[in-house]
PDB file of N, CA and C in Angstrom:
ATOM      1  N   UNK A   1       0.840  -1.167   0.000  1.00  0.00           N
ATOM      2  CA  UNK A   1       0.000   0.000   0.000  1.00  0.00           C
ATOM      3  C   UNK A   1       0.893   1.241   0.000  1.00  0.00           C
ATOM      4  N   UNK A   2       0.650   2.070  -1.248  1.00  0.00           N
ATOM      5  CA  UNK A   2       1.701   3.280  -1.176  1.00  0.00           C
ATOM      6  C   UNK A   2       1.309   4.221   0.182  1.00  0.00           C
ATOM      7  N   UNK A   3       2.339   5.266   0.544  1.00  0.00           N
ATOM      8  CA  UNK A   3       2.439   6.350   1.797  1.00  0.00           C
ATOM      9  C   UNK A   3       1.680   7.208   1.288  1.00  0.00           C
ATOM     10  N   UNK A   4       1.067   7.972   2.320  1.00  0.00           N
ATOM     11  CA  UNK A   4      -0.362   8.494   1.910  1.00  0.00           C
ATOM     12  C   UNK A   4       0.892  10.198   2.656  1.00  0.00           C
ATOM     13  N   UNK A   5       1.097  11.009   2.062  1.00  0.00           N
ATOM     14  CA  UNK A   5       1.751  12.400   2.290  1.00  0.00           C
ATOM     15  C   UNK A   5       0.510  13.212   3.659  1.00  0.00           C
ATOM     16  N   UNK A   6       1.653  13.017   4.937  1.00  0.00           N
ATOM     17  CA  UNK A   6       1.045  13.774   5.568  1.00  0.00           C
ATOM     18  C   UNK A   6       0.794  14.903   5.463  1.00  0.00           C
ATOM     19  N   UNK A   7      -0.886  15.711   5.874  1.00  0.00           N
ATOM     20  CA  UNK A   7      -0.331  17.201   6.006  1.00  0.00           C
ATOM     21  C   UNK A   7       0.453  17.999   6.934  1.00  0.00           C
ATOM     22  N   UNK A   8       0.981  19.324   6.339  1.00  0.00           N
ATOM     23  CA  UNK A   8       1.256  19.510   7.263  1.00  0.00           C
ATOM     24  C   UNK A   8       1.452  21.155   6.596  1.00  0.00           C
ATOM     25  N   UNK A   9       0.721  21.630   6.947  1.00  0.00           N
ATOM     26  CA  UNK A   9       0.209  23.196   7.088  1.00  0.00           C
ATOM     27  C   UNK A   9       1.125  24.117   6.448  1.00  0.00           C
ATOM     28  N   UNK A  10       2.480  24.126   7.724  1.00  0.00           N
ATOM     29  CA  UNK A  10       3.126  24.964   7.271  1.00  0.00           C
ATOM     30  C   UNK A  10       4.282  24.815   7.051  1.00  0.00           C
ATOM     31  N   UNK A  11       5.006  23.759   6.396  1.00  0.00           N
ATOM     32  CA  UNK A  11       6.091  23.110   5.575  1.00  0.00           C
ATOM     33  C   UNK A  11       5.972  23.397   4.931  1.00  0.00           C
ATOM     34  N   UNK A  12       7.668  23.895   4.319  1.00  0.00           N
ATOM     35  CA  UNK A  12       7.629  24.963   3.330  1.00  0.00           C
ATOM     36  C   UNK A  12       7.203  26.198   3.451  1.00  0.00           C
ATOM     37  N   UNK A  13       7.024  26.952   4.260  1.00  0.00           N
ATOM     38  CA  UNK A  13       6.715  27.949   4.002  1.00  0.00           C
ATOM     39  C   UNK A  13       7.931  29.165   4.986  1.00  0.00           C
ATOM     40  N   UNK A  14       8.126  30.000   4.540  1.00  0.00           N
ATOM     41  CA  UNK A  14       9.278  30.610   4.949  1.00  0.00           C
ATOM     42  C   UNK A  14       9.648  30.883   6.362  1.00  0.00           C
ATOM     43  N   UNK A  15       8.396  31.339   7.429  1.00  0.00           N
ATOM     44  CA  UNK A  15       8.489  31.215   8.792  1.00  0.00           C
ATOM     45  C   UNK A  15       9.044  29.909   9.049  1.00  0.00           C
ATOM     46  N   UNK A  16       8.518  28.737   8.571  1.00  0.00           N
ATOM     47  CA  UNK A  16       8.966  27.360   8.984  1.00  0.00           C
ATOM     48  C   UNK A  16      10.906  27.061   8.776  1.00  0.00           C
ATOM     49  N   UNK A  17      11.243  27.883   7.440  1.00  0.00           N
ATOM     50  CA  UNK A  17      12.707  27.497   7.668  1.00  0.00           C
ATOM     51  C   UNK A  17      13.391  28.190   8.370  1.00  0.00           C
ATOM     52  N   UNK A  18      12.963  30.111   9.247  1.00  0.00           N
ATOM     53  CA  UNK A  18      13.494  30.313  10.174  1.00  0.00           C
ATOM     54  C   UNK A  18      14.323  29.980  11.240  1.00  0.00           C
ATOM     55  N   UNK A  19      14.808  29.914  12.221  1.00  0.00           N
ATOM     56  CA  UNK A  19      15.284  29.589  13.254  1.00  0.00           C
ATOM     57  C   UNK A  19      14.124  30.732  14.339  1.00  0.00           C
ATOM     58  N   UNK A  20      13.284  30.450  15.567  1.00  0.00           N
ATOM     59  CA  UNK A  20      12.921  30.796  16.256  1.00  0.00           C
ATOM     60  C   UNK A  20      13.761  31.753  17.049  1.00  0.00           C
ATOM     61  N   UNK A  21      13.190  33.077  16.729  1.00  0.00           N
ATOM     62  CA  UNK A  21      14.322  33.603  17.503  1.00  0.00           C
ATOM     63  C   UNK A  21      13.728  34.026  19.201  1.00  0.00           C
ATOM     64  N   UNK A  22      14.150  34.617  19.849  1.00  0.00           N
ATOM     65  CA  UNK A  22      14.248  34.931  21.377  1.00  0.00           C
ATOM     66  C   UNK A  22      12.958  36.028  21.547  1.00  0.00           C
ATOM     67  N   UNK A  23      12.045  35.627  22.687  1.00  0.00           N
ATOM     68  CA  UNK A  23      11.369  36.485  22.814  1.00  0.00           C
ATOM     69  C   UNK A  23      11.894  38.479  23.231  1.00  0.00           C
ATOM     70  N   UNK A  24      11.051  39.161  22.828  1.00  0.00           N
ATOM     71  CA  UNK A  24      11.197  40.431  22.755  1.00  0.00           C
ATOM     72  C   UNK A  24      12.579  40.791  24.195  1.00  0.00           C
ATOM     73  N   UNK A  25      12.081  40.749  25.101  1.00  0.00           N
ATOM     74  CA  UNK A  25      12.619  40.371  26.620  1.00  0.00           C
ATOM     75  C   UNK A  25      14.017  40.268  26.261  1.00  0.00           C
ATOM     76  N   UNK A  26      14.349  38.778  25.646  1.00  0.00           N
ATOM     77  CA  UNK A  26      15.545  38.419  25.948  1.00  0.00           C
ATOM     78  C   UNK A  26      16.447  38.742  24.766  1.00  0.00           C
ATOM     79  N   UNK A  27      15.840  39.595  24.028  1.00  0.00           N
ATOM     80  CA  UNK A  27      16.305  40.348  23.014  1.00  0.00           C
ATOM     81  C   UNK A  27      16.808  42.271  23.333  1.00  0.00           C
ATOM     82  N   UNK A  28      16.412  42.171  24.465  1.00  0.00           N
ATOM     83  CA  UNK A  28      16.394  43.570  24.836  1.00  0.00           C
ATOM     84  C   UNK A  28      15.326  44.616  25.001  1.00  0.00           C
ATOM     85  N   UNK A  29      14.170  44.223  24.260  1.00  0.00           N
ATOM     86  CA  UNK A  29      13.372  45.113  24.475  1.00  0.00           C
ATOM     87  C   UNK A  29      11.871  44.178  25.744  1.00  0.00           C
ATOM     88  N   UNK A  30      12.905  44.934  26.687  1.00  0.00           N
ATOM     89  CA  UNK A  30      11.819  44.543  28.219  1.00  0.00           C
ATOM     90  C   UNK A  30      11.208  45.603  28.525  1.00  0.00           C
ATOM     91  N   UNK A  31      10.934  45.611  30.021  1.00  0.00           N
ATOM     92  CA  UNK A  31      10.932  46.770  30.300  1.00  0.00           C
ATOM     93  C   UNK A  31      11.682  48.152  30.731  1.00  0.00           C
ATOM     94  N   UNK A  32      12.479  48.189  30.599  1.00  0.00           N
ATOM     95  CA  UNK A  32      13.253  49.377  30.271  1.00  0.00           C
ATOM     96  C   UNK A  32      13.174  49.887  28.750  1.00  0.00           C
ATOM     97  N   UNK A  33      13.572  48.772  27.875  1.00  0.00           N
ATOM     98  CA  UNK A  33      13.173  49.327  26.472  1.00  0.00           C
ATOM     99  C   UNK A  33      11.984  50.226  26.633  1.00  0.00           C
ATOM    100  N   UNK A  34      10.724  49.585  26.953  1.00  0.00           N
ATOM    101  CA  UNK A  34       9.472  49.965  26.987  1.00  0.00           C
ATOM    102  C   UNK A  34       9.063  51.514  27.386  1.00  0.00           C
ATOM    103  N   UNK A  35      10.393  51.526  28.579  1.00  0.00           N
ATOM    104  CA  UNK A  35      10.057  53.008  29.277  1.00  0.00           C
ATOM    105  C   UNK A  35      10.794  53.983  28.484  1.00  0.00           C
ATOM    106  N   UNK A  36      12.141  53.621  27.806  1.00  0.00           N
ATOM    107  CA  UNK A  36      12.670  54.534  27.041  1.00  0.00           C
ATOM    108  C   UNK A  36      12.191  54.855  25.768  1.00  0.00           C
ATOM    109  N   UNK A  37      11.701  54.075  25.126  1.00  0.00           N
ATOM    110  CA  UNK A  37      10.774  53.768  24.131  1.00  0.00           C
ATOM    111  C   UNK A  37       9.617  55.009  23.930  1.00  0.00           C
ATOM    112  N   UNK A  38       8.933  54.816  25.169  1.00  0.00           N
ATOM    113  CA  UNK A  38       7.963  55.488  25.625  1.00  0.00           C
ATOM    114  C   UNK A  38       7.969  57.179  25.595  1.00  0.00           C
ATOM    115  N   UNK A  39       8.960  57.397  26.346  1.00  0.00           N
ATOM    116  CA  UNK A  39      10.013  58.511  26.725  1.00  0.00           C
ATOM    117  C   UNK A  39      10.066  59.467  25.141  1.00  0.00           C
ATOM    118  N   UNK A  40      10.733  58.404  24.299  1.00  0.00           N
ATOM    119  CA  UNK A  40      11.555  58.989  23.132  1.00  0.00           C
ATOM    120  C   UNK A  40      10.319  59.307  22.245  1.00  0.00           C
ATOM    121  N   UNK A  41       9.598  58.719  22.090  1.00  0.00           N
ATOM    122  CA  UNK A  41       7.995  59.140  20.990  1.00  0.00           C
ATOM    123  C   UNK A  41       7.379  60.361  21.707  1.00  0.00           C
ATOM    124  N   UNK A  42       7.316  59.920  23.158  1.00  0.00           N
ATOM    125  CA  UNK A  42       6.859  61.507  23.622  1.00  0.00           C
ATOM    126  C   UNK A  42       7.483  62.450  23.303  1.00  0.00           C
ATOM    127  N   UNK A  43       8.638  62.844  23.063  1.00  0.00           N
ATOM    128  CA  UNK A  43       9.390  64.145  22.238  1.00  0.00           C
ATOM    129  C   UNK A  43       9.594  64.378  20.922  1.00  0.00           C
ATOM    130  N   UNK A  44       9.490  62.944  20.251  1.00  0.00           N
ATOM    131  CA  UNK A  44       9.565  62.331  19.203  1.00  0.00           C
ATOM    132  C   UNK A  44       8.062  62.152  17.953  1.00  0.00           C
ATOM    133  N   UNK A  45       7.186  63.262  18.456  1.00  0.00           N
ATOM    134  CA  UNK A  45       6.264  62.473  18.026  1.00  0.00           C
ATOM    135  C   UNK A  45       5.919  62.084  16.777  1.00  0.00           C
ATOM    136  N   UNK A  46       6.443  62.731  15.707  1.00  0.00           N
ATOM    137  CA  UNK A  46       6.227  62.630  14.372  1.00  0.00           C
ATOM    138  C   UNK A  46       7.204  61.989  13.471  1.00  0.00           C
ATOM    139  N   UNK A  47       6.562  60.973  12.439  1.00  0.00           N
ATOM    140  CA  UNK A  47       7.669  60.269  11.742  1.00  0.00           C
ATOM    141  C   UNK A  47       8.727  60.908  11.352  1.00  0.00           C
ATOM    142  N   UNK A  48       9.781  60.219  11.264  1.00  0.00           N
ATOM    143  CA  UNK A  48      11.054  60.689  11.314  1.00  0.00           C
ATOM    144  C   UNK A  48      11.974  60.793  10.146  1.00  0.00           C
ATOM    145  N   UNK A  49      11.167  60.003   8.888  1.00  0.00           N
ATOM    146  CA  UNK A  49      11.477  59.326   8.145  1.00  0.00           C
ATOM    147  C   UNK A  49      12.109  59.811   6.600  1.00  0.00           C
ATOM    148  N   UNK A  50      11.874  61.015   6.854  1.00  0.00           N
ATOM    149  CA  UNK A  50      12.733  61.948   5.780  1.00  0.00           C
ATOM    150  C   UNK A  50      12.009  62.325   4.686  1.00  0.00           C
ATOM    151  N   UNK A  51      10.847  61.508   4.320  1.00  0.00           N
ATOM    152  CA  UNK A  51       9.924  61.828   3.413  1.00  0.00           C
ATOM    153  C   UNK A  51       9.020  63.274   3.670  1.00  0.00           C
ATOM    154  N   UNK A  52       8.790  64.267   2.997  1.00  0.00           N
ATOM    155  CA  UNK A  52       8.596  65.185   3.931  1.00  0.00           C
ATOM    156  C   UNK A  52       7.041  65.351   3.266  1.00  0.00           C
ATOM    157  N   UNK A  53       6.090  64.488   3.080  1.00  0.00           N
ATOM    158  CA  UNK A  53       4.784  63.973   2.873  1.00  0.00           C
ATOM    159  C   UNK A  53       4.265  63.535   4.131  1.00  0.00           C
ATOM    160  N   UNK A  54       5.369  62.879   4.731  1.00  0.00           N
ATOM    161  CA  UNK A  54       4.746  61.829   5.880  1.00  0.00           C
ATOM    162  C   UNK A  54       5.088  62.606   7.202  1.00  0.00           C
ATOM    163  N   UNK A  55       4.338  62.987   7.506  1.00  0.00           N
ATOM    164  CA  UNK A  55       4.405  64.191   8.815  1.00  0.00           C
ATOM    165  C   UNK A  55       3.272  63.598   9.699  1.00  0.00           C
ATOM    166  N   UNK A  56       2.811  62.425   9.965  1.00  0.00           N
ATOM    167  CA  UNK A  56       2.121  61.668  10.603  1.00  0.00           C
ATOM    168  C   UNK A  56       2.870  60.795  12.185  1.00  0.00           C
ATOM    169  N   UNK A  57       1.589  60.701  12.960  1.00  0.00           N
ATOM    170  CA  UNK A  57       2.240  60.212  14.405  1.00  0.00           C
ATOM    171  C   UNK A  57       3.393  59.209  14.584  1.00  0.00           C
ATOM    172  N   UNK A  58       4.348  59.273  14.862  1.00  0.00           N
ATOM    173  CA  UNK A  58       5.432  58.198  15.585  1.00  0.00           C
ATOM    174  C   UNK A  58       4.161  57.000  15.603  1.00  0.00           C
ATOM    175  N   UNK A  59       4.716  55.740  15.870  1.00  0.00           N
ATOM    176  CA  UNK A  59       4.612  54.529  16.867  1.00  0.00           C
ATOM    177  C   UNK A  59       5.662  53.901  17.063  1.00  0.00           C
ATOM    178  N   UNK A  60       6.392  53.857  16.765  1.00  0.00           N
ATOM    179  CA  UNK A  60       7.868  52.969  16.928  1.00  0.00           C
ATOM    180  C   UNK A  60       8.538  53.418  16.849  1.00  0.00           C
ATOM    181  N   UNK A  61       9.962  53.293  17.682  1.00  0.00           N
ATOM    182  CA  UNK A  61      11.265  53.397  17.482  1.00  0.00           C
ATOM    183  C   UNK A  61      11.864  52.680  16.661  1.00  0.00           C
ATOM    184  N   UNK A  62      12.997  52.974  15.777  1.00  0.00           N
ATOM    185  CA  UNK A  62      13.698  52.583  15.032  1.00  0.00           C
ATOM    186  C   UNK A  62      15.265  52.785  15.350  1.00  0.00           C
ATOM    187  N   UNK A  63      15.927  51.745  15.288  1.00  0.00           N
ATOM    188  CA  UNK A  63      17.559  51.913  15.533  1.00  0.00           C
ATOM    189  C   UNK A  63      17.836  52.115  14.034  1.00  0.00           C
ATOM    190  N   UNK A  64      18.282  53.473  13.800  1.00  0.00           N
ATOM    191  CA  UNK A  64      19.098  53.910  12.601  1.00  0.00           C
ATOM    192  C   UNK A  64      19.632  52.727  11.928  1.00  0.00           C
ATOM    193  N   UNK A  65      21.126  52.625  12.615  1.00  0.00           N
ATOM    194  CA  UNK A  65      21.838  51.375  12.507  1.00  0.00           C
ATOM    195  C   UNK A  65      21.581  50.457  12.934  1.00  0.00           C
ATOM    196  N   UNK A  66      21.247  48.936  12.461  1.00  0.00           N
ATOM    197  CA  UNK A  66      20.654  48.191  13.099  1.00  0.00           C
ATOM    198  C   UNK A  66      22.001  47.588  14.407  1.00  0.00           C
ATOM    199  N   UNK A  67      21.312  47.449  15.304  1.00  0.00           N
ATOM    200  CA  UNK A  67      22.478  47.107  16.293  1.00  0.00           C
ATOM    201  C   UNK A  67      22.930  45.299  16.630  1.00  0.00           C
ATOM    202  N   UNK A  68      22.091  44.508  15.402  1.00  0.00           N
ATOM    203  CA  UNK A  68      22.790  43.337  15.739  1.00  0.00           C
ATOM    204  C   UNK A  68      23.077  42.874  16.572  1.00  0.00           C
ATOM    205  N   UNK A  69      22.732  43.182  17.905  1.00  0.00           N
ATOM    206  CA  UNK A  69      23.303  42.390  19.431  1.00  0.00           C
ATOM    207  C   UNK A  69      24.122  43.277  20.442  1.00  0.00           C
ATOM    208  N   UNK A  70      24.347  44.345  19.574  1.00  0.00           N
ATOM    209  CA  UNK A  70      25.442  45.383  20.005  1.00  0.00           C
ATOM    210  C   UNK A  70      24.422  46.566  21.064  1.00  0.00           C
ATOM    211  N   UNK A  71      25.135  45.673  22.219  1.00  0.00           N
ATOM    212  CA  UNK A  71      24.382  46.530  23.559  1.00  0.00           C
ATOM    213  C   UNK A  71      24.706  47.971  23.460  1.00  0.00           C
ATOM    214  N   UNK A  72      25.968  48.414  23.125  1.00  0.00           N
ATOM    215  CA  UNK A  72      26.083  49.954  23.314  1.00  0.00           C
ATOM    216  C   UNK A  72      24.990  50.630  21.797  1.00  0.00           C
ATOM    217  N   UNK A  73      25.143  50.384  21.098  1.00  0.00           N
ATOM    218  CA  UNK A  73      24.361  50.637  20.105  1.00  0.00           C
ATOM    219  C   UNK A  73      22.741  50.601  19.943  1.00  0.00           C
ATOM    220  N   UNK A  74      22.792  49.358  20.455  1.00  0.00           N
ATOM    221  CA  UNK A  74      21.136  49.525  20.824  1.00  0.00           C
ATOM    222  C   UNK A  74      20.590  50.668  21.693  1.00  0.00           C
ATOM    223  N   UNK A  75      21.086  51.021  22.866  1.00  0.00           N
ATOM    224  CA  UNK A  75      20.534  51.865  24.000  1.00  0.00           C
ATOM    225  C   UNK A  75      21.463  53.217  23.559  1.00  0.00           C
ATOM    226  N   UNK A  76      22.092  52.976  22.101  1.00  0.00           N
ATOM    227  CA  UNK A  76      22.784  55.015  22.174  1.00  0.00           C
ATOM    228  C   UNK A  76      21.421  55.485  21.418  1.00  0.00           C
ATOM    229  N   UNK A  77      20.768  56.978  22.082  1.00  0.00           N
ATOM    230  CA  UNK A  77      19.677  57.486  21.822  1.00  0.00           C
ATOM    231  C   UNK A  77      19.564  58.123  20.147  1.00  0.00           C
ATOM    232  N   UNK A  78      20.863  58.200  20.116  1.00  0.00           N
ATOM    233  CA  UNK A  78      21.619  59.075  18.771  1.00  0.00           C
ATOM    234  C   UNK A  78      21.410  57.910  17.600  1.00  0.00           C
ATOM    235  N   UNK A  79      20.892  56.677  17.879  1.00  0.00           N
ATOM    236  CA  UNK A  79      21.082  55.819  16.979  1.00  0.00           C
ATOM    237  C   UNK A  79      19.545  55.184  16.521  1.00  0.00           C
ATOM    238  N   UNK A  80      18.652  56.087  17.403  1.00  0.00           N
ATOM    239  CA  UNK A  80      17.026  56.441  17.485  1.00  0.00           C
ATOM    240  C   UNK A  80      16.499  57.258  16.916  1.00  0.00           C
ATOM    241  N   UNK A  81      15.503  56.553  15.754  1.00  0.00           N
ATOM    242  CA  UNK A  81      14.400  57.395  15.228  1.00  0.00           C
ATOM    243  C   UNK A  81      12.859  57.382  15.687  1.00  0.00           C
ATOM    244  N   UNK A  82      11.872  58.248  15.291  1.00  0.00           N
ATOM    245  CA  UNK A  82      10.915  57.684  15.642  1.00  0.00           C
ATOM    246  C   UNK A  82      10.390  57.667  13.980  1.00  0.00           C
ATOM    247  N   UNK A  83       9.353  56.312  13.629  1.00  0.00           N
ATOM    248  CA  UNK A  83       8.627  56.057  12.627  1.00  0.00           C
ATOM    249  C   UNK A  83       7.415  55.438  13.041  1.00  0.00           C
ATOM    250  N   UNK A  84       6.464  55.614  11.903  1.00  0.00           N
ATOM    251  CA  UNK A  84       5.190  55.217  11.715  1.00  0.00           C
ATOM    252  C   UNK A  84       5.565  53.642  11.853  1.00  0.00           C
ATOM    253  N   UNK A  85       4.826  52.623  11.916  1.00  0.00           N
ATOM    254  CA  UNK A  85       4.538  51.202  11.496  1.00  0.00           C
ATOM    255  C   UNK A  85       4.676  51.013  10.371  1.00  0.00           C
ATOM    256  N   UNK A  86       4.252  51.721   9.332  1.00  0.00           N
ATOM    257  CA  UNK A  86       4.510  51.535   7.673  1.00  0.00           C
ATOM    258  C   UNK A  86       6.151  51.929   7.202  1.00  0.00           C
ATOM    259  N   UNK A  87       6.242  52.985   7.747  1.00  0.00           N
ATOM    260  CA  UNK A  87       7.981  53.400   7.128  1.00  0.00           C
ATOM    261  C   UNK A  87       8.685  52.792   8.424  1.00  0.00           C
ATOM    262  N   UNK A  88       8.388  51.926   9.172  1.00  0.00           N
ATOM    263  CA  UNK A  88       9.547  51.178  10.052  1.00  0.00           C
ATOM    264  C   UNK A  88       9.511  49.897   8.967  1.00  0.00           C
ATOM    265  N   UNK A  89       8.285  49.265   8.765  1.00  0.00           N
ATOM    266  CA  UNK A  89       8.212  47.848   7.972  1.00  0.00           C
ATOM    267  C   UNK A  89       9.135  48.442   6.721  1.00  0.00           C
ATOM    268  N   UNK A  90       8.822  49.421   6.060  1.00  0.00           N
ATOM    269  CA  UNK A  90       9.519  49.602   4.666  1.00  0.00           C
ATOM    270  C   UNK A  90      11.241  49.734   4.900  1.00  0.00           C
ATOM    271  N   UNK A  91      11.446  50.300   5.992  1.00  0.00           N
ATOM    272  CA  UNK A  91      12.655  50.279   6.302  1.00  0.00           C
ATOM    273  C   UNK A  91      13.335  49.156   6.705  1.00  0.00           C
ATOM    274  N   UNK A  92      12.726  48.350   7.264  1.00  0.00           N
ATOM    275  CA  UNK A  92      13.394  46.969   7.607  1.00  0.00           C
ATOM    276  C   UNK A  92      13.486  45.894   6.451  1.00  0.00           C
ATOM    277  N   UNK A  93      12.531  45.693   5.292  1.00  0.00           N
ATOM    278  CA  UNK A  93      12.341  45.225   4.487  1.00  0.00           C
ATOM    279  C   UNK A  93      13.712  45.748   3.644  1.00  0.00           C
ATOM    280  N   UNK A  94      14.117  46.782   3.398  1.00  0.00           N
ATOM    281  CA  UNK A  94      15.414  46.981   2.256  1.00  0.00           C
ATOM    282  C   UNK A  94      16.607  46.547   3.355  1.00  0.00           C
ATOM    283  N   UNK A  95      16.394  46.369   5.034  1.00  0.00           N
ATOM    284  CA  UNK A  95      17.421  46.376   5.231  1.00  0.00           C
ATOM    285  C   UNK A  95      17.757  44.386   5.020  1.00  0.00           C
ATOM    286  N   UNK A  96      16.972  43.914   4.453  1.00  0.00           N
ATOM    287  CA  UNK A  96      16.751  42.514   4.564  1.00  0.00           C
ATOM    288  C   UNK A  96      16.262  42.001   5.467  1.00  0.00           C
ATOM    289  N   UNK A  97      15.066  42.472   5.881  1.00  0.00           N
ATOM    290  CA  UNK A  97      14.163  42.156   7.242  1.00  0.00           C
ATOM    291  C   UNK A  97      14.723  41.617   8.280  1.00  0.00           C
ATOM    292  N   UNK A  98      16.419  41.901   8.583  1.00  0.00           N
ATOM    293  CA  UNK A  98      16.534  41.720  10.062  1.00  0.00           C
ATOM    294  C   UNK A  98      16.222  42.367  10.985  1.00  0.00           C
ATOM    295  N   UNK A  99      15.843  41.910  11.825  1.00  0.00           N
ATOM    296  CA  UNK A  99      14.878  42.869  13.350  1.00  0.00           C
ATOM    297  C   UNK A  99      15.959  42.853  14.123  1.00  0.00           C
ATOM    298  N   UNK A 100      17.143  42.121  14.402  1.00  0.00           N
ATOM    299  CA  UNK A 100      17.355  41.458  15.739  1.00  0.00           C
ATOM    300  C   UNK A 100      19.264  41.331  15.144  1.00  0.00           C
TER     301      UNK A 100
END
């Protein structure tokens, strides 16, 4: 009797060949991120993003340079933008969607 192909949802599909990475926390953004975070949009409030169309509210911080793991870099303020949700995604996307 031939093998009958299990399913299986989400094989193959690009999340699946990921590697799971580390929750937010153990990535750095806990709570302290949260409060500085917080902090920096409150002064910060308008996208940051150079387009000078998009003069719409902050929600996210953005590390200029992405800091790769690099503790001093992550927490230098100078290396902080504030952006919308749309021009943070567009920005991470050319940078080759690394977050982390």
């Amino acid at each position: 009797m031939p093998l009958v192909p299990t399913f299986q949802p989400f094989a193959g599909t690009p999340a699946a060949a990921k590697p799971q990475r580390g929750s937010a926390a153990s990535r750095g953004y806990g709570r302290r991120w949260q409060k500085a975070r917080k902090q920096f949009l409150l002064e910060n409030p308008i996208c940051q993003c150079g387009d000078s169309a998009c003069q719409r509210p902050a929600t996210e911080v953005d590390h200029i340079q992405p800091h790769r793991g690099d503790y001093d870099l992550f927490w230098s303020e100078a290396n902080w933008q504030s952006l919308t949700k749309e021009c943070h995604s567009r920005k991470t996307a050319t940078e080759g969607g690394k977050t982390y």
